[in-house]
C-alpha atoms as a PDB file:
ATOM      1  CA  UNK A   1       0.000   0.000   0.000  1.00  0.00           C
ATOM      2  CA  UNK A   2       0.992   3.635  -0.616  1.00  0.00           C
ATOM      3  CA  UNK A   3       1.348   6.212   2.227  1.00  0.00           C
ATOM      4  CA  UNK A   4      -1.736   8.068   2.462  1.00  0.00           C
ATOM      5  CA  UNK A   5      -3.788   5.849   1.431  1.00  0.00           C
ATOM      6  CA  UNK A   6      -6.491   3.211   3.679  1.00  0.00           C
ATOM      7  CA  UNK A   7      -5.390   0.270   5.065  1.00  0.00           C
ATOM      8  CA  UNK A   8      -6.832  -2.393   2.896  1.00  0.00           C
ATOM      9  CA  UNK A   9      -7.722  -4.745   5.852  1.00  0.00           C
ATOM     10  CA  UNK A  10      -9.249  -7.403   3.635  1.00  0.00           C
ATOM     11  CA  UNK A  11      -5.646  -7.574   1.635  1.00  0.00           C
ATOM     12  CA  UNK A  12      -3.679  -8.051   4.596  1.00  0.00           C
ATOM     13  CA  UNK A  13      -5.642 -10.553   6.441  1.00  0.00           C
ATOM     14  CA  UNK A  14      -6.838 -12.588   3.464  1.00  0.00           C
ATOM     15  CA  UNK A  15      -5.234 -15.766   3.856  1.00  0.00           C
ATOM     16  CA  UNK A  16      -3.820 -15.419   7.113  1.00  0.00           C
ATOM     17  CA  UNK A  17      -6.415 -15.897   9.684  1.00  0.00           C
ATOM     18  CA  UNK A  18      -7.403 -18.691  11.520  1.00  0.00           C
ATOM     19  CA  UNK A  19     -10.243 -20.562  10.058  1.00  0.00           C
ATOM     20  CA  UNK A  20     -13.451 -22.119  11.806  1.00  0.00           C
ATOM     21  CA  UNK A  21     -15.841 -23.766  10.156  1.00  0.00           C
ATOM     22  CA  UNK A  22     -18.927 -23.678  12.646  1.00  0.00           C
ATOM     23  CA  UNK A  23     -19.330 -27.591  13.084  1.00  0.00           C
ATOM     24  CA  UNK A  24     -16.257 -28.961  14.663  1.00  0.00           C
ATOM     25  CA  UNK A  25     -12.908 -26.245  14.801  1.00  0.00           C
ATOM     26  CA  UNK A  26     -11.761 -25.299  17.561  1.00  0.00           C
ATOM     27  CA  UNK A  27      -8.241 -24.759  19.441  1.00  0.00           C
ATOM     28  CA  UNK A  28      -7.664 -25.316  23.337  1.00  0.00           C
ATOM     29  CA  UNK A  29      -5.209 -24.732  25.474  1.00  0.00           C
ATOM     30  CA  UNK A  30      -3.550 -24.300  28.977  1.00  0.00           C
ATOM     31  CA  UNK A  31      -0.985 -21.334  28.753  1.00  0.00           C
ATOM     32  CA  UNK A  32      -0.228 -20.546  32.359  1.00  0.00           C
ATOM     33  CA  UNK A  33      -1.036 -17.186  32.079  1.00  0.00           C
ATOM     34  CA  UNK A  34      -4.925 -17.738  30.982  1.00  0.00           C
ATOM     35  CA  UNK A  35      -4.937 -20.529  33.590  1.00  0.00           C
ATOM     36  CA  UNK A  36      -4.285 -17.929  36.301  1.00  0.00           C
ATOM     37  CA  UNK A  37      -7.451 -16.027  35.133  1.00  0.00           C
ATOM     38  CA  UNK A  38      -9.317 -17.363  38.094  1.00  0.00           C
ATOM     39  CA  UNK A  39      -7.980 -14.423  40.348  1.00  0.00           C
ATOM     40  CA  UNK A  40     -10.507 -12.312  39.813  1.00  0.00           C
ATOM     41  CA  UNK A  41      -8.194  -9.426  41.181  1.00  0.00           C
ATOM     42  CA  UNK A  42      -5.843 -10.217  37.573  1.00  0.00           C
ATOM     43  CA  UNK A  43      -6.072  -6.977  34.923  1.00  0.00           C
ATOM     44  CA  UNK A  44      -5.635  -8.206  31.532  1.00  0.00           C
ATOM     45  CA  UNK A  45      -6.107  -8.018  28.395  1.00  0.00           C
ATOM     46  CA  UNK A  46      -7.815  -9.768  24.928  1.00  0.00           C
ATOM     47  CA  UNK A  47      -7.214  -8.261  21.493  1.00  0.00           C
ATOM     48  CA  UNK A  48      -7.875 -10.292  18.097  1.00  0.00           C
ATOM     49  CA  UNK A  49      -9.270  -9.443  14.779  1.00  0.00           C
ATOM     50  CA  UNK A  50     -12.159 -11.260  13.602  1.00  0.00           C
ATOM     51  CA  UNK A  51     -13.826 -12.304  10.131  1.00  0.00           C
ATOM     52  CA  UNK A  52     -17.557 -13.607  11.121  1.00  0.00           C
ATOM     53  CA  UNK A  53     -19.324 -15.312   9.048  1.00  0.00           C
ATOM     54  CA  UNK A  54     -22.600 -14.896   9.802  1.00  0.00           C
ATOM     55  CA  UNK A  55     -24.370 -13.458  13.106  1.00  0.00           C
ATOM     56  CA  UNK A  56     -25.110 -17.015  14.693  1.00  0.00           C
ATOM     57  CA  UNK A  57     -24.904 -17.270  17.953  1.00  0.00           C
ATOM     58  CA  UNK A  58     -20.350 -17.768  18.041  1.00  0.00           C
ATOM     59  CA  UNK A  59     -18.158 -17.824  20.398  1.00  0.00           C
ATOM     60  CA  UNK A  60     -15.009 -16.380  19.772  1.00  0.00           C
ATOM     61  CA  UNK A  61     -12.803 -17.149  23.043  1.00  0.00           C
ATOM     62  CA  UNK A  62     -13.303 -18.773  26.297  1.00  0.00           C
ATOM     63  CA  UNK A  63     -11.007 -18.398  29.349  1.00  0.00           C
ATOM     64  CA  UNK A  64     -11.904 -20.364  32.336  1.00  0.00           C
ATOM     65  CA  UNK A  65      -9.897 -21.734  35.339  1.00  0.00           C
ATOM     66  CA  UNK A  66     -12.595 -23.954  37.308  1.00  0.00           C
ATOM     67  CA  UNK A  67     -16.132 -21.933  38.004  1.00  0.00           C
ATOM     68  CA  UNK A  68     -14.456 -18.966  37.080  1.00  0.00           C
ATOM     69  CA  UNK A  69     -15.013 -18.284  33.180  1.00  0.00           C
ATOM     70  CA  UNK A  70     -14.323 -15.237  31.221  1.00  0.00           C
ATOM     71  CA  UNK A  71     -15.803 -14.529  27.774  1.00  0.00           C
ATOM     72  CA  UNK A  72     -15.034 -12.416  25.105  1.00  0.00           C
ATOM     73  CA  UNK A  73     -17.953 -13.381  21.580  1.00  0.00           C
ATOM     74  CA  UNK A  74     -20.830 -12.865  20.042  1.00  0.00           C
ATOM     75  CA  UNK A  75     -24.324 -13.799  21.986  1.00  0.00           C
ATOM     76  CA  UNK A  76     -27.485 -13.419  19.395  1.00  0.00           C
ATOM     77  CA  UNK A  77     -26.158 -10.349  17.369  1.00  0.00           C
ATOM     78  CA  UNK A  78     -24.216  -8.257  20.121  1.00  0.00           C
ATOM     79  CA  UNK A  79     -20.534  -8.136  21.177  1.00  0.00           C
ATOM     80  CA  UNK A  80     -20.126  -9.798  24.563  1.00  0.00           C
ATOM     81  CA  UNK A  81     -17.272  -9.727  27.249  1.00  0.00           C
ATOM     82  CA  UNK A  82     -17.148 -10.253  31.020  1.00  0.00           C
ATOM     83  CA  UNK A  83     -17.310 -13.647  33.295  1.00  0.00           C
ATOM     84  CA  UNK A  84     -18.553 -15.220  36.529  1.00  0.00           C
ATOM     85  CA  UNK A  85     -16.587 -13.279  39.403  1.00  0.00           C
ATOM     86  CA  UNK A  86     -18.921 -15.536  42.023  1.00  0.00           C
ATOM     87  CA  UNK A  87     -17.384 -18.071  44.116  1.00  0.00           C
ATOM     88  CA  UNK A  88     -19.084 -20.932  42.696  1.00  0.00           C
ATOM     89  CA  UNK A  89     -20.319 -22.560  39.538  1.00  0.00           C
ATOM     90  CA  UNK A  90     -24.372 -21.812  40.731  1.00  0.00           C
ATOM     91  CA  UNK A  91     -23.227 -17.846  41.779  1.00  0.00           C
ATOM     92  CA  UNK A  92     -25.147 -16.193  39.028  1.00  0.00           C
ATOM     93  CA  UNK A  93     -25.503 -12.820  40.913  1.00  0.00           C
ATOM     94  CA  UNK A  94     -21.884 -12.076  40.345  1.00  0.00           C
ATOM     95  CA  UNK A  95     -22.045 -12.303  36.252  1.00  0.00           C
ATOM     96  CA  UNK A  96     -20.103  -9.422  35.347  1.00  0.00           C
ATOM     97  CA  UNK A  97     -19.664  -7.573  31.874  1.00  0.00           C
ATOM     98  CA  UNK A  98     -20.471  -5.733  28.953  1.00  0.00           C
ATOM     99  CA  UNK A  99     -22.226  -5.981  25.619  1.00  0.00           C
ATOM    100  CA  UNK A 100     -22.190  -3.717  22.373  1.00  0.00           C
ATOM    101  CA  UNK A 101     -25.750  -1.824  21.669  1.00  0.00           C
ATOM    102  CA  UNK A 102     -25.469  -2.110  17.852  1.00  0.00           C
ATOM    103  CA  UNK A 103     -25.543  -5.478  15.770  1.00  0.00           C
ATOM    104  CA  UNK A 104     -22.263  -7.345  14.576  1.00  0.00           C
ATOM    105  CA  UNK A 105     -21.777  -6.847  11.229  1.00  0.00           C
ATOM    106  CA  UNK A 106     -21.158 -10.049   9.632  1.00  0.00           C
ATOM    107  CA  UNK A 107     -18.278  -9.955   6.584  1.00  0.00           C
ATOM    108  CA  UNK A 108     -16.122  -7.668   7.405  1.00  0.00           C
ATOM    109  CA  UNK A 109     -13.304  -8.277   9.751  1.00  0.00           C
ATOM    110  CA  UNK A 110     -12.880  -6.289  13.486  1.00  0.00           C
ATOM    111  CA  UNK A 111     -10.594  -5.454  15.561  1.00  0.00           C
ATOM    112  CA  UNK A 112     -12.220  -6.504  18.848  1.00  0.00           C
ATOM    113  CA  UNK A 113     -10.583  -6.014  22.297  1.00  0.00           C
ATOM    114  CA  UNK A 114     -11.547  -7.024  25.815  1.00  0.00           C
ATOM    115  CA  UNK A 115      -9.797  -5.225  28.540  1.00  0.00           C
ATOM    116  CA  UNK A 116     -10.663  -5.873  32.290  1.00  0.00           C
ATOM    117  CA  UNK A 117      -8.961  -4.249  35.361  1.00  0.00           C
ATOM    118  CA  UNK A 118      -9.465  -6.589  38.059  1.00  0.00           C
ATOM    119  CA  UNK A 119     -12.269  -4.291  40.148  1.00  0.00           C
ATOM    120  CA  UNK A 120     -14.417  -7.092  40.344  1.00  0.00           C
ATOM    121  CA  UNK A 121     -17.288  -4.925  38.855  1.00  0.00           C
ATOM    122  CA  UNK A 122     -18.972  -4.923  36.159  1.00  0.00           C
ATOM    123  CA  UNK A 123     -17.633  -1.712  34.603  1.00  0.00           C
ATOM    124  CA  UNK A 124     -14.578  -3.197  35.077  1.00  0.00           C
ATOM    125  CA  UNK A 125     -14.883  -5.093  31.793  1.00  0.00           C
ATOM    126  CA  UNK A 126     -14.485  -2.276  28.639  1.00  0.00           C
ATOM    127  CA  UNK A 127     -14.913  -3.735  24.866  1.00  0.00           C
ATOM    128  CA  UNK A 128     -13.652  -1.811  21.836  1.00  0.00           C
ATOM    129  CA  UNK A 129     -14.614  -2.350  17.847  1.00  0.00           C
ATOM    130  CA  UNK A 130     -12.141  -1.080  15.623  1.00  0.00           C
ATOM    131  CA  UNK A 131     -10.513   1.418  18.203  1.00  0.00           C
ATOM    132  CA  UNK A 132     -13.722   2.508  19.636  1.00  0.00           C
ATOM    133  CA  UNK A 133     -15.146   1.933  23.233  1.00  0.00           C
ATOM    134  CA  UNK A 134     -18.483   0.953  22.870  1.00  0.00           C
ATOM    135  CA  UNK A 135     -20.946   2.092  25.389  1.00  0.00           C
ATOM    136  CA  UNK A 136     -21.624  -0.251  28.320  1.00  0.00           C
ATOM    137  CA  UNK A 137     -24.151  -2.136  28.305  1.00  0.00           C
ATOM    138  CA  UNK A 138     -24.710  -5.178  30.907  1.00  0.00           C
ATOM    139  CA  UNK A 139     -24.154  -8.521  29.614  1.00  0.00           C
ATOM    140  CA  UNK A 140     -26.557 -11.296  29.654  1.00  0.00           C
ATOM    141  CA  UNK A 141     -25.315 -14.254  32.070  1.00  0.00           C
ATOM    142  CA  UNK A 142     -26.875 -16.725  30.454  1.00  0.00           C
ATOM    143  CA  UNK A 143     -23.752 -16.717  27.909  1.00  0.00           C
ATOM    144  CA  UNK A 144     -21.163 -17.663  30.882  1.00  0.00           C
ATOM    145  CA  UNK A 145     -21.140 -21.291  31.498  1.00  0.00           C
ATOM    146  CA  UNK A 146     -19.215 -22.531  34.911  1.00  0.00           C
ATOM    147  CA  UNK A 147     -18.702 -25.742  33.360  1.00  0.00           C
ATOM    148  CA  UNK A 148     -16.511 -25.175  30.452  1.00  0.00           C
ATOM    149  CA  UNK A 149     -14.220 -27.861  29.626  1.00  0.00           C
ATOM    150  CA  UNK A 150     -10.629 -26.570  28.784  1.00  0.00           C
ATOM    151  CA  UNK A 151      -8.536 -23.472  30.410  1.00  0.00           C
ATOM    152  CA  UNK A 152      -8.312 -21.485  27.061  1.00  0.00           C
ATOM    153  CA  UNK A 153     -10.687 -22.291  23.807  1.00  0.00           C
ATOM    154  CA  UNK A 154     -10.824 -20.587  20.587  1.00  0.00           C
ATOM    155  CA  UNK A 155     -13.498 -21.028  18.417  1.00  0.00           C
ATOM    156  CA  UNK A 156     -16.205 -22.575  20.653  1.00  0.00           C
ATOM    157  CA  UNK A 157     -17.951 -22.479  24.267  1.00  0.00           C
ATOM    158  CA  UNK A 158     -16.680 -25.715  25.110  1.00  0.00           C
ATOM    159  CA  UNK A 159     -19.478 -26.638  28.080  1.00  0.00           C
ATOM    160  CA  UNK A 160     -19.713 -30.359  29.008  1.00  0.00           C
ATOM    161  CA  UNK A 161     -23.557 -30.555  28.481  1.00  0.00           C
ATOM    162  CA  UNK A 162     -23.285 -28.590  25.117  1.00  0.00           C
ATOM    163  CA  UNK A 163     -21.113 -26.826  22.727  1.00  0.00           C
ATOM    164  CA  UNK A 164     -21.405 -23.262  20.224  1.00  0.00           C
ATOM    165  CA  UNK A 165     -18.903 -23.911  17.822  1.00  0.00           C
ATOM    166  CA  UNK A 166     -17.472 -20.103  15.508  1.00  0.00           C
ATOM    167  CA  UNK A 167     -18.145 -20.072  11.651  1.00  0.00           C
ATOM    168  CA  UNK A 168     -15.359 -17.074  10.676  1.00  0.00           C
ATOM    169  CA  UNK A 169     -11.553 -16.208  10.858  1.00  0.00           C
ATOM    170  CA  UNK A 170      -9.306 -14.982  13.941  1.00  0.00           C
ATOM    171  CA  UNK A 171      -6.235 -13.481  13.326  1.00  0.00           C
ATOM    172  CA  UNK A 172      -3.099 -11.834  15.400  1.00  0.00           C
ATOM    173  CA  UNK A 173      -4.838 -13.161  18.708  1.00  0.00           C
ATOM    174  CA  UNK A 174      -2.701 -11.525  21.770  1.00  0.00           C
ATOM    175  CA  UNK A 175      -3.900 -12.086  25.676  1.00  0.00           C
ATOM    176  CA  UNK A 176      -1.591  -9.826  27.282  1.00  0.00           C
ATOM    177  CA  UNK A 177      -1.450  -9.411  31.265  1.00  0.00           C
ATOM    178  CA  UNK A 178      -1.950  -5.805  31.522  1.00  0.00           C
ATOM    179  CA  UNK A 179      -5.124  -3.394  30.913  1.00  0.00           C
ATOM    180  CA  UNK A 180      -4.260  -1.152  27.486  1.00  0.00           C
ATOM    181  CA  UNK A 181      -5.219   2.443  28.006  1.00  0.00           C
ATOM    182  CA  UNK A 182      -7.619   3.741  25.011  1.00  0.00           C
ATOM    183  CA  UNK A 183      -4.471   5.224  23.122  1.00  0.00           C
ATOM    184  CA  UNK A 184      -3.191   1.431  23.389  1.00  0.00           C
ATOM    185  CA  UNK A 185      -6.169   0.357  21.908  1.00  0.00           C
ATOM    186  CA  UNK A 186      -6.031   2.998  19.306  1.00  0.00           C
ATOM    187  CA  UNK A 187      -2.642   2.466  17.918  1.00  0.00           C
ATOM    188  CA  UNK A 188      -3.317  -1.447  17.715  1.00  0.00           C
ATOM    189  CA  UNK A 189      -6.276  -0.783  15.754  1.00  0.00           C
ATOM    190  CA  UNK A 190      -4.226   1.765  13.371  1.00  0.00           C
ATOM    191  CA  UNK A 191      -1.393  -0.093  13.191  1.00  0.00           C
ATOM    192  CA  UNK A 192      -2.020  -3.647  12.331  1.00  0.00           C
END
C-alpha cells in the first residue's frame, strides 16, 4: 500500500487468519497465564481481529480456570465480554460484563478487544470495535457457562452438556497481562 492511502484490511488478512468452520474447529489450550485467570483481582487483556461469518450465535474465546469463566464473543447479534466473578459454579448474581448496543456486522473483519482491570465490577470489563469503546451495556449471564471444559478455547464455548462452535476467521490473537489504556487500543487498531 501507498502512504496516504487506507489500510486495505481485507488484503492483509486474506489468507492469514485462523479458520473455523462452525461444526467442529476449535483450538484449546492451557498457557499458564490464561490458567491464572481465576484471580478475579488479575487486569488483563484480549485483542484479536475477527472475520464472522454470519451473526449465529459464536463464540469467539473462552477463558476459564474452574467456576471462574471469562468470555469475550458474540451472543445473538451483540458483542459480549465479562465472566462469573462468584465463588461458585451456581453464583449467578456475580455475572459481570459488557455488551455492544449495535448489531455485529457479519463480513467484514474487526478489531475486537476485551480489557478488564481486576475491580471485580462490572464496569470493570471495557470492549472496543475497531478502536472505539463501545458504550456499556450489561451482559446477559446466560452466555457464561461454569462448566466449560478446557482453560483457554478458541473457536467454541466448550461446556460439558453442550457446545457453540465459531463459523469465521481470527487473526493476530494476543492475551496480554496488563489493561491497554484507550491510546493502546487505538494504535493497535491503526497499526495492524
Amino acid at each position: 500500500q501507498k502512504t496516504g492511502e487506507p489500510v486495505d484490511r481485507l488484503k492483509i488478512y486474506s489468507g492469514k487468519g485462523l479458520g473455523f468452520d462452525g461444526v467442529s474447529d476449535f483450538l484449546s489450550s492451557n498457557p499458564t497465564f490464561a490458567t491464572s485467570l481465576s484471580d478475579n483481582t488479575l487486569a488483563y487483556t484480549v485483542a484479536c481481529w475477527v472475520y464472522l461469518d454470519s451473526t449465529a450465535t459464536a463464540a469467539i474465546n473462552i477463558l476459564s480456570h474452574l467456576a471462574f469463566t471469562k468470555y469475550l464473543g458474540v451472543h445473538g447479534t451483540k458483542w459480549q465480554f465479562g465472566g462469573y466473578l462468584g465463588s461458585s459454579s451456581s453464583d449467578y448474581t456475580n455475572v459481570k460484563g459488557c455488551k455492544s448496543t449495535d448489531d455485529v456486522v457479519p463480513g467484514v473483519w474487526h478489531r475486537v478487544v476485551g480489557t478488564y482491570d481486576g475491580s471485580e465490577a462490572s464496569t470493570g470489563f471495557k470492549l472496543y470495535i475497531n478502536g472505539e469503546l463501545l458504550s456499556h451495556a450489561a451482559s446477559e449471564s446466560s452466555i457464561f457457562s461454569a462448566n466449560v471444559n478446557s482453560k483457554l478455547v478458541l473457536g467454541r464455548v466448550h461446556r460439558s452438556s453442550s457446545t457453540a462452535d465459531f463459523a469465521g476467521k481470527l487473526c493476530d490473537y494476543q492475551l496480554w497481562d496488563t489493561v491497554w489504556s484507550l491510546a493502546d487500543v487505538t494504535y493497535d487498531y491503526l497499526n495492524p
